[in-house]
PDB file of N, CA and C in Angstrom:
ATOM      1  N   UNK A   1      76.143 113.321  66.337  1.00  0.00           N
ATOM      2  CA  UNK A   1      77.352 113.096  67.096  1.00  0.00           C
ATOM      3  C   UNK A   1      77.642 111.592  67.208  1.00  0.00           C
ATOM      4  N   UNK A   2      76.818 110.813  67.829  1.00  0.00           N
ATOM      5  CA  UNK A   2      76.715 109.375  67.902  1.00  0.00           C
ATOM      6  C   UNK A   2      77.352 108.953  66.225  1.00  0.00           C
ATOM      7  N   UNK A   3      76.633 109.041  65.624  1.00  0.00           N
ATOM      8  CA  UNK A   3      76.649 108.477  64.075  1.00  0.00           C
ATOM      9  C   UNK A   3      78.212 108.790  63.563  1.00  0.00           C
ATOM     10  N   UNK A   4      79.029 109.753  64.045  1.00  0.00           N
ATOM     11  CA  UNK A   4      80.583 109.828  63.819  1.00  0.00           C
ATOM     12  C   UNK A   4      81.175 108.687  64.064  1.00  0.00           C
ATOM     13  N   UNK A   5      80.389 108.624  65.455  1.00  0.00           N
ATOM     14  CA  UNK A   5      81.473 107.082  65.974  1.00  0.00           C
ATOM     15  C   UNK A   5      81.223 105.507  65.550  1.00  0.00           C
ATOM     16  N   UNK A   6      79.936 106.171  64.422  1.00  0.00           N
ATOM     17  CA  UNK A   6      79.467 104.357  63.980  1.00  0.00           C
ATOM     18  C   UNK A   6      80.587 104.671  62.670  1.00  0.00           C
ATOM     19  N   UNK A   7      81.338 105.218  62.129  1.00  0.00           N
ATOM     20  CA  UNK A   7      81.704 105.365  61.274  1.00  0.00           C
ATOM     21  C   UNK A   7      82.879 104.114  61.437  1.00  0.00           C
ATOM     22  N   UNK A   8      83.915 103.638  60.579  1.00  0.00           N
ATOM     23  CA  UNK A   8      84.925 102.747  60.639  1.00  0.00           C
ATOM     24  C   UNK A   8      85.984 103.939  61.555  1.00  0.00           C
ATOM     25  N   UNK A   9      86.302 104.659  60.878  1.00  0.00           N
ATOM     26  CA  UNK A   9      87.560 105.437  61.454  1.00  0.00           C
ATOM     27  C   UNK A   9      86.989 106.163  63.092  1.00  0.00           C
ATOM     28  N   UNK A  10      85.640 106.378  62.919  1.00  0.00           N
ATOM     29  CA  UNK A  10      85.428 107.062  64.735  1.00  0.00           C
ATOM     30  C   UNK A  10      85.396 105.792  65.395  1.00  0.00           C
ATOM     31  N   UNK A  11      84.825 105.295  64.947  1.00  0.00           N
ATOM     32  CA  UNK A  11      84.927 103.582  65.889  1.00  0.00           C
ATOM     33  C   UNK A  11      86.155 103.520  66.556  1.00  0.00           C
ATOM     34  N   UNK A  12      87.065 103.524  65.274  1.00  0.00           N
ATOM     35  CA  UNK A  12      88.518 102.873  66.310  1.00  0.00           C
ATOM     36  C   UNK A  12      89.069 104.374  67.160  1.00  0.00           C
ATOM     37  N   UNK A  13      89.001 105.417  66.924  1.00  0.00           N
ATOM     38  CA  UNK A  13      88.907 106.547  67.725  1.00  0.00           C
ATOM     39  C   UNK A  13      87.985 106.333  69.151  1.00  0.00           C
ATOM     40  N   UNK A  14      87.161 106.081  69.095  1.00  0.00           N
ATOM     41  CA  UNK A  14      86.226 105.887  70.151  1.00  0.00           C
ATOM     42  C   UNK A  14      86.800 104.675  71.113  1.00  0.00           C
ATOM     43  N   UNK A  15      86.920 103.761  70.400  1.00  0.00           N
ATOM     44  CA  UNK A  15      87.382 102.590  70.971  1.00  0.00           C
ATOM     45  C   UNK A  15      89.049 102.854  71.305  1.00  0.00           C
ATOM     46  N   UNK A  16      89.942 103.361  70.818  1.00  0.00           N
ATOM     47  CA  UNK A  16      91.109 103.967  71.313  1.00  0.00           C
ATOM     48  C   UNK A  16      91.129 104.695  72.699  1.00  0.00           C
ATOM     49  N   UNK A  17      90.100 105.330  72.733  1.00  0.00           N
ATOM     50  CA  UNK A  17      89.850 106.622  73.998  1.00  0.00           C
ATOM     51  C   UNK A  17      89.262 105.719  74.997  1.00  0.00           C
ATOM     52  N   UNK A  18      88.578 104.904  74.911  1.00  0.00           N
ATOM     53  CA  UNK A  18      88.005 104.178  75.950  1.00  0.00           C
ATOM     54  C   UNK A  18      88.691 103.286  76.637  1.00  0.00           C
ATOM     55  N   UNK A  19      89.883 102.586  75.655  1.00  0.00           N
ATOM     56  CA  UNK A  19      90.852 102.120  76.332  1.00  0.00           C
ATOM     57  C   UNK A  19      92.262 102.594  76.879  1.00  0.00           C
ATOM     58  N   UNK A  20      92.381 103.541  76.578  1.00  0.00           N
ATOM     59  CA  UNK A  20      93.359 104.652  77.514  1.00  0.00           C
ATOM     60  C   UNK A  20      92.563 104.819  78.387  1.00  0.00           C
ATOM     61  N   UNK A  21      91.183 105.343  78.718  1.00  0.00           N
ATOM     62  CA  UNK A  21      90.298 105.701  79.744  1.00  0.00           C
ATOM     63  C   UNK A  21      90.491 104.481  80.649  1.00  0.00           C
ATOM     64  N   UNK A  22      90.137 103.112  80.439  1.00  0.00           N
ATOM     65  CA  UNK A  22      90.024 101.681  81.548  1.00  0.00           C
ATOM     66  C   UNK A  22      91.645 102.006  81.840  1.00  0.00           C
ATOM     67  N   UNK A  23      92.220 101.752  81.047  1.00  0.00           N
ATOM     68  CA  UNK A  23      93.679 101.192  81.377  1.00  0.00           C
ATOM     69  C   UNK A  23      94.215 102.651  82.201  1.00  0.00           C
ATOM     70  N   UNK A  24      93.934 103.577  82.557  1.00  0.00           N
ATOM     71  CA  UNK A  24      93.914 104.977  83.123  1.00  0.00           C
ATOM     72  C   UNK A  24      93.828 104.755  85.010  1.00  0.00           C
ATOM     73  N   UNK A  25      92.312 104.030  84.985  1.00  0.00           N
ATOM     74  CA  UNK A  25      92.029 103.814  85.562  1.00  0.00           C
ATOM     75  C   UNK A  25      92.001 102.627  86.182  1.00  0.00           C
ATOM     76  N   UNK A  26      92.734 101.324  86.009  1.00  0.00           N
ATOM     77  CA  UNK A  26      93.052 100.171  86.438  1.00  0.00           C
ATOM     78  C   UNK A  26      94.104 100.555  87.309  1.00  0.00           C
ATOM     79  N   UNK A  27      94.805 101.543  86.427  1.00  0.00           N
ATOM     80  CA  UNK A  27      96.433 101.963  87.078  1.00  0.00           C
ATOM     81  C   UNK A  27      96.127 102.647  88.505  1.00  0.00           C
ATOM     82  N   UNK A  28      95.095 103.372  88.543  1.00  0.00           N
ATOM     83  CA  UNK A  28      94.532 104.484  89.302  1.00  0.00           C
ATOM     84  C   UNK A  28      94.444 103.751  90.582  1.00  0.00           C
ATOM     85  N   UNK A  29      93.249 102.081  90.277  1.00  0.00           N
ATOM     86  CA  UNK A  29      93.477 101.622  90.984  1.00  0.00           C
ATOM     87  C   UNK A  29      94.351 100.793  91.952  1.00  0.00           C
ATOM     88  N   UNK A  30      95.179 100.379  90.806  1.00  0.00           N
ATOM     89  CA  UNK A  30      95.999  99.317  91.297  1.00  0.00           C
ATOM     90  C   UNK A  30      96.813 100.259  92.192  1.00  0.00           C
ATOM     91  N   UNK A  31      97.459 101.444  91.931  1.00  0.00           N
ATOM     92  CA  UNK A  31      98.118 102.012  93.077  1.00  0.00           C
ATOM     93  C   UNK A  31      97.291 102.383  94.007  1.00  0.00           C
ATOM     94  N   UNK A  32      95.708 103.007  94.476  1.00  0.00           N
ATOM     95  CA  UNK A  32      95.582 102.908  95.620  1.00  0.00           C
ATOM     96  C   UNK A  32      95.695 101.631  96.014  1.00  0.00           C
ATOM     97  N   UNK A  33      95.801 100.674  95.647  1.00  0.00           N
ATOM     98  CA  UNK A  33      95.550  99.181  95.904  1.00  0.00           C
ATOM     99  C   UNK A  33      97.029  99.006  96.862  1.00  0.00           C
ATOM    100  N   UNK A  34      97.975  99.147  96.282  1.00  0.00           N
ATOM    101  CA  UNK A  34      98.914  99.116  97.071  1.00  0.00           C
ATOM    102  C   UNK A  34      99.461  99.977  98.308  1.00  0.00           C
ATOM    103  N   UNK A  35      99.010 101.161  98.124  1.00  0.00           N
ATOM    104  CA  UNK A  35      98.680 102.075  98.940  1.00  0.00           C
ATOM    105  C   UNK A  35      98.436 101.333 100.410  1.00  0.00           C
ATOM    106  N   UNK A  36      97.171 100.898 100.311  1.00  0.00           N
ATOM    107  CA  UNK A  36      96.384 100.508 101.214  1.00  0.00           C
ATOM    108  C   UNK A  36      96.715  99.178 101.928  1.00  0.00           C
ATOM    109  N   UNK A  37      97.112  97.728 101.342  1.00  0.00           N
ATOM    110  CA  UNK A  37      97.971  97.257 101.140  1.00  0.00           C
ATOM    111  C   UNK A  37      99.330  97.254 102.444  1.00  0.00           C
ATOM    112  N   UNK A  38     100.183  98.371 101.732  1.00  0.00           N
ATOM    113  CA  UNK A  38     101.590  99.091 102.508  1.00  0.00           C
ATOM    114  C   UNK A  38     100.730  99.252 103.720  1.00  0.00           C
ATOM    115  N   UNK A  39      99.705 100.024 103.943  1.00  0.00           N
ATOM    116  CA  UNK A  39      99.280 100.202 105.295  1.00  0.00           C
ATOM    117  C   UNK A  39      98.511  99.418 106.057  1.00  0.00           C
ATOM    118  N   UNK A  40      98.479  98.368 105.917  1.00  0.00           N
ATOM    119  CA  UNK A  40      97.639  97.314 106.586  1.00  0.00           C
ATOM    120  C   UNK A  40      98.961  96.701 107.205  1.00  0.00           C
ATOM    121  N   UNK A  41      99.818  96.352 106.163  1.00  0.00           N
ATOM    122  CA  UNK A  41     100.998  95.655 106.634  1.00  0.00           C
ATOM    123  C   UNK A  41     101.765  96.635 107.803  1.00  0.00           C
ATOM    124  N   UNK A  42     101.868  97.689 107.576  1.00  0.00           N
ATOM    125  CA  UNK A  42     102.527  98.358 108.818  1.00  0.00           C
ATOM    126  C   UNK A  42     101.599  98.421 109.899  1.00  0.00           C
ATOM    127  N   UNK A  43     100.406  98.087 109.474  1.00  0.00           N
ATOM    128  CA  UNK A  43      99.680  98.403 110.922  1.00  0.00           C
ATOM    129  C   UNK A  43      99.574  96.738 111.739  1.00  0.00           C
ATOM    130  N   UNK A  44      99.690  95.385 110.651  1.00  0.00           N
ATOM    131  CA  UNK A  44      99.992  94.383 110.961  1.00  0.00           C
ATOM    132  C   UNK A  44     101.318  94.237 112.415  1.00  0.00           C
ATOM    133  N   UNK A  45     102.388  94.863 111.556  1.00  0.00           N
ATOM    134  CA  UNK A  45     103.767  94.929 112.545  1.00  0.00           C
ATOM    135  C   UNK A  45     103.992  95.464 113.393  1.00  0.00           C
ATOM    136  N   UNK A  46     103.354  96.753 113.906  1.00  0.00           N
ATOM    137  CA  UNK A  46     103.244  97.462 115.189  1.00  0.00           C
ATOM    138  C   UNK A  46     102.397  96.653 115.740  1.00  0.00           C
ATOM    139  N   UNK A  47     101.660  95.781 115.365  1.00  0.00           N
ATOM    140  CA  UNK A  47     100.439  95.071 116.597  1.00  0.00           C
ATOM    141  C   UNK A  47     101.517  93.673 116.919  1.00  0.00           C
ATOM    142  N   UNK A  48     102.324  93.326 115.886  1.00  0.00           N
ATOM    143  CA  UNK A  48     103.072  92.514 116.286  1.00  0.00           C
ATOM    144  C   UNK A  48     103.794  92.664 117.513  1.00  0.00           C
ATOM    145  N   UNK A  49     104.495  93.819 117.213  1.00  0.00           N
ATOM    146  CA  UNK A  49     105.764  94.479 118.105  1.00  0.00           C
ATOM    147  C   UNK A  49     104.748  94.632 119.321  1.00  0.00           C
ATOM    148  N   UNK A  50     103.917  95.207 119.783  1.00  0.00           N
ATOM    149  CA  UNK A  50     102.975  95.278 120.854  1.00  0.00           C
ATOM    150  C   UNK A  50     103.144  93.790 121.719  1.00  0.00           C
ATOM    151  N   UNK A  51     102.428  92.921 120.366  1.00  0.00           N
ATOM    152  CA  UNK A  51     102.530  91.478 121.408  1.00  0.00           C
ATOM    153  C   UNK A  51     103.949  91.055 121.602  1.00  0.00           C
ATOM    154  N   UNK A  52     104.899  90.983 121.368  1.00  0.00           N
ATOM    155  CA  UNK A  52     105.973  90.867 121.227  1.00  0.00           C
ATOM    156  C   UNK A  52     106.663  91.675 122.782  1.00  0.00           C
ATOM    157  N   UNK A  53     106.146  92.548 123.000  1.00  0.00           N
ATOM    158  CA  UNK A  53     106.799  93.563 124.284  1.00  0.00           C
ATOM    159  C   UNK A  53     105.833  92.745 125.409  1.00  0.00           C
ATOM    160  N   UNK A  54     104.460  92.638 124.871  1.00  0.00           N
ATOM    161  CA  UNK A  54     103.757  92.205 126.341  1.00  0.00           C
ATOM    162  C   UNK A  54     103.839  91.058 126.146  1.00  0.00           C
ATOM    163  N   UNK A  55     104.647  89.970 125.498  1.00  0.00           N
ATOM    164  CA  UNK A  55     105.051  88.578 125.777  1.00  0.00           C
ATOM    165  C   UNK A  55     106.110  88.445 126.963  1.00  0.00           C
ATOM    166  N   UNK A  56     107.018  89.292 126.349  1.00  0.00           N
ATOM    167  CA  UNK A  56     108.150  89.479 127.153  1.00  0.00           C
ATOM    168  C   UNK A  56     108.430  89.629 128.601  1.00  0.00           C
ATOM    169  N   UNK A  57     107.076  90.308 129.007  1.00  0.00           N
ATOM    170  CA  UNK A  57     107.282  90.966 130.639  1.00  0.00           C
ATOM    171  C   UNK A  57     107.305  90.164 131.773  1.00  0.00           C
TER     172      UNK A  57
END
């Protein structure tokens, strides 16, 4: 099985699949990345708005 992929043509097969696989998964991450991100920042602005009301009083 191994020895297919030492071949010239499984090589770049192998090496094709592995980089759809990273680049799959960069994406995977990068959106939870933003995900998480979006929610820090909203949880940033309600703590704002908090101090913002008990400045006020």
């Amino acid at each position: 099985m191994l020895s297919h992929y030492l071949t010239t043509n499984g090589f770049m097969i192998f090496k094709e699949a592995m980089m759809k696989a990273i680049s799959l998964l960069l994406a995977v991450l990068f959106l939870a990345g933003c995900n998480t991100v979006e929610g820090i920042g909203k949880d940033l602005k309600k703590g704002g708005e908090k101090l913002e009301k008990a400045a006020s009083k």
